[in-house]
C-alpha atoms as a PDB file:
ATOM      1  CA  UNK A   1     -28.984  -6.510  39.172  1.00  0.00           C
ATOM      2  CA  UNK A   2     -26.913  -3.410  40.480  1.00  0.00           C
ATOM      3  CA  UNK A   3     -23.629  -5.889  39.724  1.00  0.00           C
ATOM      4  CA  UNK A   4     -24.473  -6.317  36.102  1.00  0.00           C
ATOM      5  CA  UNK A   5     -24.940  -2.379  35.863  1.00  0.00           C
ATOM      6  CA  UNK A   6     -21.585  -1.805  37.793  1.00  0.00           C
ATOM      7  CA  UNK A   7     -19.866  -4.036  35.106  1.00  0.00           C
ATOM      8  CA  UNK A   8     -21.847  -2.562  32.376  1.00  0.00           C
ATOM      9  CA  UNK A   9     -20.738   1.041  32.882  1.00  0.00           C
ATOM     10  CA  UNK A  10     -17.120   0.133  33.856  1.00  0.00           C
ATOM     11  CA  UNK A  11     -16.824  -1.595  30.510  1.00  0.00           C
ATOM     12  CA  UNK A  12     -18.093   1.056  28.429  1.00  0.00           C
ATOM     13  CA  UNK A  13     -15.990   3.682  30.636  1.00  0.00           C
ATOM     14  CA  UNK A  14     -12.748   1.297  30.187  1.00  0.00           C
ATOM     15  CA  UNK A  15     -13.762   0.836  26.170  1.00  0.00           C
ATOM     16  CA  UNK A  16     -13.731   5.101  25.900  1.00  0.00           C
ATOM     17  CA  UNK A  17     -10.641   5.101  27.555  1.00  0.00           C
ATOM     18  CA  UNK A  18      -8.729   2.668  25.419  1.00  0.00           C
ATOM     19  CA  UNK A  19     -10.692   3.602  22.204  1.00  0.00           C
ATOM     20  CA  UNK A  20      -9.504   7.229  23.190  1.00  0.00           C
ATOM     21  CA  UNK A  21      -6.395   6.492  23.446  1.00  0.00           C
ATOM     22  CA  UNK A  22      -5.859   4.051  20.663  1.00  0.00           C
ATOM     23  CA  UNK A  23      -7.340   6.280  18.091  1.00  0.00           C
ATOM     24  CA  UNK A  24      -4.722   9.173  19.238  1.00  0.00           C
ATOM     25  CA  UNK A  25      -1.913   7.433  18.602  1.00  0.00           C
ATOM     26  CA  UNK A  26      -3.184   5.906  15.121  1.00  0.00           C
ATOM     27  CA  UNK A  27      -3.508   9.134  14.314  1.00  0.00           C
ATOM     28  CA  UNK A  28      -0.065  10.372  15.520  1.00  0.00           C
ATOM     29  CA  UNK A  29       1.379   7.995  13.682  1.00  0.00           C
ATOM     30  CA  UNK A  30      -0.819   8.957  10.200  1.00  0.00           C
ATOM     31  CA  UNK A  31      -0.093  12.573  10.223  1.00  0.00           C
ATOM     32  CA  UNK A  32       3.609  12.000  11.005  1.00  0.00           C
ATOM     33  CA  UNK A  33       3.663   9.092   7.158  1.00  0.00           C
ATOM     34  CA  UNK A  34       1.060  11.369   5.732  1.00  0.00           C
ATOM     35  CA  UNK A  35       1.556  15.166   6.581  1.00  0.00           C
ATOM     36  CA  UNK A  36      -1.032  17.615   6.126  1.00  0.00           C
ATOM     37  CA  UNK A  37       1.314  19.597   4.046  1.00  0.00           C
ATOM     38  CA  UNK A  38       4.700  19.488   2.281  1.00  0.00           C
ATOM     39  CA  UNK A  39       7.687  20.796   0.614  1.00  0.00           C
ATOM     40  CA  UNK A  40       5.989  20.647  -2.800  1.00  0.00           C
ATOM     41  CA  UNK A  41       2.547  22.772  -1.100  1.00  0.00           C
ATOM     42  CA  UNK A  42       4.488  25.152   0.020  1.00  0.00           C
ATOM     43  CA  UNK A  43       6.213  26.266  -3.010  1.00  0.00           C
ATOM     44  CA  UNK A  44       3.342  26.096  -4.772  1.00  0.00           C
ATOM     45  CA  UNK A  45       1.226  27.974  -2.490  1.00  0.00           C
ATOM     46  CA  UNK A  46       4.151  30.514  -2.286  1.00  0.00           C
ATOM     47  CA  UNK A  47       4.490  30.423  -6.214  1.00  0.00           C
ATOM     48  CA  UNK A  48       0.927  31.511  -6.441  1.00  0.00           C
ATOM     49  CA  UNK A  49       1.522  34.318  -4.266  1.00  0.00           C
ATOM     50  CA  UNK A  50       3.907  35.885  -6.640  1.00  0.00           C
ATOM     51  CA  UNK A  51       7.101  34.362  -4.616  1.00  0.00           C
ATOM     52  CA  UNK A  52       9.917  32.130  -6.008  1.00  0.00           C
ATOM     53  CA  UNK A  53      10.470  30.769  -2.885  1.00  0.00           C
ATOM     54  CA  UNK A  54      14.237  29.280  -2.079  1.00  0.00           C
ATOM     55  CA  UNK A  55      14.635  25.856   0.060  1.00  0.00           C
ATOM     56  CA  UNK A  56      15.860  28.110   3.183  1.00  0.00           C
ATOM     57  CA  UNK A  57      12.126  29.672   3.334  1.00  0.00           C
ATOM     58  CA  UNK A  58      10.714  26.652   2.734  1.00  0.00           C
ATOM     59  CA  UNK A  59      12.450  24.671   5.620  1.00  0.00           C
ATOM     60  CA  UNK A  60      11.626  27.663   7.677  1.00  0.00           C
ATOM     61  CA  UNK A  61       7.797  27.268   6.883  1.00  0.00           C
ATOM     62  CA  UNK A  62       8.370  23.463   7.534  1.00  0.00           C
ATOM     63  CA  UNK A  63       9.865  24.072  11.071  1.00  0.00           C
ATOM     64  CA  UNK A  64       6.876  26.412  11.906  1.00  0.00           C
ATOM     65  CA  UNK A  65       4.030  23.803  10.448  1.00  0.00           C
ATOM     66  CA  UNK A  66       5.687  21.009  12.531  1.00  0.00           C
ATOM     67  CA  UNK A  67       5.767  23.621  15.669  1.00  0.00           C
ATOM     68  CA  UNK A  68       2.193  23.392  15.678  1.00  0.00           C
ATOM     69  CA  UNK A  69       1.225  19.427  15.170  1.00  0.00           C
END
């Protein structure tokens, strides 16, 4: 009885674990093929601001996005 709880709880603590960490990286790997935000958002949300932005600010805003994934 106590040995089939034992195994009971390590599986479901071993299943979090690998779920965990299998999740995190699918999800690495999606935002890094589908970013959040791009080249095109950018100059659009600057354009809206009343900006004509150049592509030096925009690979500047780029850099900083990435900084924080």
């Amino acid at each position: 009885m106590l040995h089939d709880i034992l195994i009971l709880l390590v599986g479901l603590l071993l299943g979090a674990v690998i779920g965990f960490f299998a999740s995190r990286k699918f999800m690495k790997s999606y935002l890094k093929k589908n970013p959040p935000i791009n080249e095109d958002m950018i100059k659009a949300l600057m354009m809206q601001m009343g900006r004509k932005p150049n592509q030096k600010q925009i690979n500047q805003m780029m850099k900083a996005m990435e900084k924080y994934q």
